[in-house]
Protein backbone atom coordinates (compact mmCIF):
# COMPACT_ATOMS: atom_id res chain seq x y z
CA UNK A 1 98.94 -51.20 -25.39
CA UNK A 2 97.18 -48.20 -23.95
CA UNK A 3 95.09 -46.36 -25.98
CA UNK A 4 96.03 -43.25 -28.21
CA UNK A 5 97.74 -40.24 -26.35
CA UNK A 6 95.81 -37.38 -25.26
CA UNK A 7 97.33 -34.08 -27.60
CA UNK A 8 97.37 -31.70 -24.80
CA UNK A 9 99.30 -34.02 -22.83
CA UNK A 10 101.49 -34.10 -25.94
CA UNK A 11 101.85 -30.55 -26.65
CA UNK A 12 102.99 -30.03 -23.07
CA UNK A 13 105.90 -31.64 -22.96
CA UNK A 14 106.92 -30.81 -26.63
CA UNK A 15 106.85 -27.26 -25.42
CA UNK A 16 109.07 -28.09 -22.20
CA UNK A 17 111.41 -30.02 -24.39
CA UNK A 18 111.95 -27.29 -26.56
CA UNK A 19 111.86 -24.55 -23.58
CA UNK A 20 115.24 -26.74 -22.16
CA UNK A 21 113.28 -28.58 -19.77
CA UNK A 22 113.42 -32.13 -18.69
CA UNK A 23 110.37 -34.52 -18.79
CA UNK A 24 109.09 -37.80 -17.53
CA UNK A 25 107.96 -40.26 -20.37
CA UNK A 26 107.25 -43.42 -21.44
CA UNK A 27 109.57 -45.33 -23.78
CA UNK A 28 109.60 -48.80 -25.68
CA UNK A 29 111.28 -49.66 -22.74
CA UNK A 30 111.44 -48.61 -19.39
CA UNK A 31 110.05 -45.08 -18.26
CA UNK A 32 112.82 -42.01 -19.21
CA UNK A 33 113.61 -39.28 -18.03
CA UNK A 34 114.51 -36.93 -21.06
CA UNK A 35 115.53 -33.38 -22.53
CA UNK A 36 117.21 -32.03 -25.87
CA UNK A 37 120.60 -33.66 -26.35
CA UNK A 38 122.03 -31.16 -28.14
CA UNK A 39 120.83 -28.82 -25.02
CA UNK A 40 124.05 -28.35 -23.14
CA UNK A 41 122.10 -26.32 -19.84
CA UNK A 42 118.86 -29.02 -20.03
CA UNK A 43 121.64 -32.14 -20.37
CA UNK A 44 123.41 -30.78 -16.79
CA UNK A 45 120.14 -30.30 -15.52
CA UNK A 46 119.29 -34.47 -16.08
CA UNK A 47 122.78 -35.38 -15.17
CA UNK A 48 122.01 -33.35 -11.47
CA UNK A 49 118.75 -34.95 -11.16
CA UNK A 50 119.99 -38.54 -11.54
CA UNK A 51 123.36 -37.57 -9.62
CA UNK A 52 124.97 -39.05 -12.32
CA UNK A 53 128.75 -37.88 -13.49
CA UNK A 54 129.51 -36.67 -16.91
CA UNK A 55 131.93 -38.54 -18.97
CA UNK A 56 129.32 -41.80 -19.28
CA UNK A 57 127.42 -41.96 -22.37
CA UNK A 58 123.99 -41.24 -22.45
CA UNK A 59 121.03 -43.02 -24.88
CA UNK A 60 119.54 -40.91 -27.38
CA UNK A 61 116.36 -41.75 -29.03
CA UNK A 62 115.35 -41.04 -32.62
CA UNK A 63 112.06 -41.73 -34.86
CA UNK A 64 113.55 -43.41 -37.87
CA UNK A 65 117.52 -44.89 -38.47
CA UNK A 66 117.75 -42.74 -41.61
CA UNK A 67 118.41 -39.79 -38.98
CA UNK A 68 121.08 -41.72 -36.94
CA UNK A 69 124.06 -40.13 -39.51
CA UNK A 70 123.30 -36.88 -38.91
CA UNK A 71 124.40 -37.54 -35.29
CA UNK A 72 127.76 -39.66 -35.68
CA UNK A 73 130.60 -39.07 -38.18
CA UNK A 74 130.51 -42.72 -39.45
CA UNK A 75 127.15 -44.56 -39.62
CA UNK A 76 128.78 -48.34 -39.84
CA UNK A 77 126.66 -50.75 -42.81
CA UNK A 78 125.96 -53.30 -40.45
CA UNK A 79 123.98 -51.01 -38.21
CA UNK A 80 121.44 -50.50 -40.73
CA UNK A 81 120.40 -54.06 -40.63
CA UNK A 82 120.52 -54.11 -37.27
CA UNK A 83 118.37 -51.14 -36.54
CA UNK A 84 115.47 -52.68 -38.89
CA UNK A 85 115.63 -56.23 -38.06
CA UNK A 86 115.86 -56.17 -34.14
CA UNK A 87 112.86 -57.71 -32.85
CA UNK A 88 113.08 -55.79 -29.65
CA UNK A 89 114.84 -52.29 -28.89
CA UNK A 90 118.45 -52.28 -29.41
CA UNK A 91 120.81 -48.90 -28.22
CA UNK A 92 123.69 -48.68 -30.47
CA UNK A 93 126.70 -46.82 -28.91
CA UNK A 94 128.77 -45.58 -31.83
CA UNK A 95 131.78 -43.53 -32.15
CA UNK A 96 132.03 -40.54 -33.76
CA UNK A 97 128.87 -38.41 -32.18
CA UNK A 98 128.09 -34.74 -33.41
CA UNK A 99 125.41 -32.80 -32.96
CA UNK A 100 125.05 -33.26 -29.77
CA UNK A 101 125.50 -31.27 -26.06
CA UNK A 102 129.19 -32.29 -25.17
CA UNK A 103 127.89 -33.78 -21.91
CA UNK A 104 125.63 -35.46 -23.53
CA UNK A 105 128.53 -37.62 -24.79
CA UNK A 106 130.87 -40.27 -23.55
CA UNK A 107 135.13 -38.83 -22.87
CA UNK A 108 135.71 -41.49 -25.61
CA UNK A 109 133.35 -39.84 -27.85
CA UNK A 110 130.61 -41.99 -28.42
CA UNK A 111 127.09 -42.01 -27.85
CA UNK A 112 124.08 -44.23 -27.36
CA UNK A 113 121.25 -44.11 -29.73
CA UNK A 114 118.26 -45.88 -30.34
CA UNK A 115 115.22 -45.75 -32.78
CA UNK A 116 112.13 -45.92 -30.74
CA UNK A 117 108.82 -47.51 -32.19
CA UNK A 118 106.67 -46.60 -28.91
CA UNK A 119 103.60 -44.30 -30.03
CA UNK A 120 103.98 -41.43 -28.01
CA UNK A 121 108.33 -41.18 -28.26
CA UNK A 122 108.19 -42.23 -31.38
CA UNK A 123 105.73 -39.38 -32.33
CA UNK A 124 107.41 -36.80 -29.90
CA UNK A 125 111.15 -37.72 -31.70
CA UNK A 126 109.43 -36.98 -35.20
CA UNK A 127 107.50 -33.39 -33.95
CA UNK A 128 111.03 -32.11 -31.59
CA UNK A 129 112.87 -32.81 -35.00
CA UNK A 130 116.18 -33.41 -32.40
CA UNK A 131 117.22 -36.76 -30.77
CA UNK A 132 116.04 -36.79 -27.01
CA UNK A 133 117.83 -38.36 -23.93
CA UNK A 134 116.25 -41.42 -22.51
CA UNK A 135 117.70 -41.86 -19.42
CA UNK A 136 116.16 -44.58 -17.13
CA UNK A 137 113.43 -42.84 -14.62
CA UNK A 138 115.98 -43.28 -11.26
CA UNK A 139 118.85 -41.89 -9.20
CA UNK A 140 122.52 -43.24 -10.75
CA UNK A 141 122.98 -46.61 -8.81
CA UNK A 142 119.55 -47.84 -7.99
CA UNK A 143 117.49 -49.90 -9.78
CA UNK A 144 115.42 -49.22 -12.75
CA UNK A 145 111.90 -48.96 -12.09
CA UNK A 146 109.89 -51.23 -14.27
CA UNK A 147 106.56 -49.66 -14.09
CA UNK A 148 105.10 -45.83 -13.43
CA UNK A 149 104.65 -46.93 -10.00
CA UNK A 150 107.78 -47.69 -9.28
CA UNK A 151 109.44 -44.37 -10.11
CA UNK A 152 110.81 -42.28 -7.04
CA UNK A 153 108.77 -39.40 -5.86
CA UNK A 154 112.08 -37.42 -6.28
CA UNK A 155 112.36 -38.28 -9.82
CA UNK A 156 108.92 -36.96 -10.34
CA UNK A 157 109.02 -34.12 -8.43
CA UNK A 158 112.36 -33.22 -9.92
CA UNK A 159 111.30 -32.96 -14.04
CA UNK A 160 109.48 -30.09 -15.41
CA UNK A 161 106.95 -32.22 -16.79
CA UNK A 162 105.15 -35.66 -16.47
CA UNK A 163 103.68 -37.57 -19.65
CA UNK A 164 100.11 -38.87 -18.15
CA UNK A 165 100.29 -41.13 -20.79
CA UNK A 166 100.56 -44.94 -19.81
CA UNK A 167 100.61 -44.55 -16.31
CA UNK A 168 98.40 -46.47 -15.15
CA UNK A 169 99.63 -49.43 -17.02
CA UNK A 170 100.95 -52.36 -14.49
CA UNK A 171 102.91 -54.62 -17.47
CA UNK A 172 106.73 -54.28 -16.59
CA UNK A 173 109.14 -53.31 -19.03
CA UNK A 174 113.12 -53.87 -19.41
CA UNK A 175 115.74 -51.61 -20.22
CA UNK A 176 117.08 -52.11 -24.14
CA UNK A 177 119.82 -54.80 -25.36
CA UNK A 178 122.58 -52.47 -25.81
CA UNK A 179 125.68 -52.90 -28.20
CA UNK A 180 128.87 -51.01 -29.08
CA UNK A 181 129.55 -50.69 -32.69
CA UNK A 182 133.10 -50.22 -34.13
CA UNK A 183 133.11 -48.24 -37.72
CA UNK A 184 134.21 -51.52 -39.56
CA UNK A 185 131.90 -53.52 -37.68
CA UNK A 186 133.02 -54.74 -34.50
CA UNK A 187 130.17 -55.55 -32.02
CA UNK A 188 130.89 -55.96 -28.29
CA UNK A 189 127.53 -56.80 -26.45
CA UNK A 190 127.20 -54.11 -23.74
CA UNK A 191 123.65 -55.24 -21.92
CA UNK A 192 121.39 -58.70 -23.97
């Protein structure tokens, strides 16, 4: 793991999260690109840069799962235990989301949402005081870049800002296990 991030380079893209605008990051997965999800104006702005339709749910992170119910109507028991005891990072899709731009959120009504544990989203989740959209770092339909160096120059160009944080690192990274939760428990297994 790299070593701490630099403040400035925090600051900055605090301050274009909160001014609407969309950044570049690193995740505890792959690189995202993300914005305020309850941001209606920064969320259409993402969806354009990915050309990516509405009505698909996006992912959501947060900096602790004691936050998740103030962003869906039911928070289901068993996703307590599964929020703590996954080894590696798990997107929930519930039902029920609030709080949230509307096209930030599925037709159906659900939404994607994941604690992060990464250092610098982790830390930027805890400052914005919001959930933020983590949206993979590519256009809709091509493949997910594993590493900084793999993100398209149109990606990068196309965000407000870019974290300098991580990189330079070369270790590649996978998108999250994802799973849809029912409000009395039913798991289907979206992505292992």
């Amino acid at each position: 793991m790299a070593e701490r991030y630099d403040r400035e380079d925090f600051q900055k893209a605090l301050e274009v999260l909160t001014e609407g605008g969309l950044i570049l990051y690193p995740t505890d997965t792959v690189w995202g690109i993300g914005c305020d999800a309850s941001n209606a104006d920064a969320v259409a702005k993402l969806l354009q840069l990915k050309h990516r339709p509405t009505g698909k749910p996006l992912i959501v992170l947060v900096d602790q799962a004691g936050k998740i119910p103030q962003y869906i109507r039911e928070m289901p028991e068993l996703a307590w235990d599964l929020t703590e005891l996954s080894e590696k990072p798990l997107t929930i899709v519930y039902e029920g989301a609030k709080n949230m731009a509307a096209n930030a959120v599925a037709t159906d009504g659900s939404i994607g949402i994941r604690v992060t544990r990464e250092l610098f989203s982790q830390a930027l989740c805890q400052r914005f005081r919001k959930p933020i959209v983590s949206t993979s770092a590519n256009i809709s339909g091509k493949s997910t870049p594993k590493s900084f160096m793999e993100i398209d120059e149109g990606i990068i160009n196309g965000v407000d800002y870019v974290v300098k944080y991580r990189q330079e690192e070369s270790a590649f990274y996978t998108p999250s296990g994802i799973l849809r939760l029912g409000k009395h428990g039913e798991i289907v297994i979206i992505r292992e």
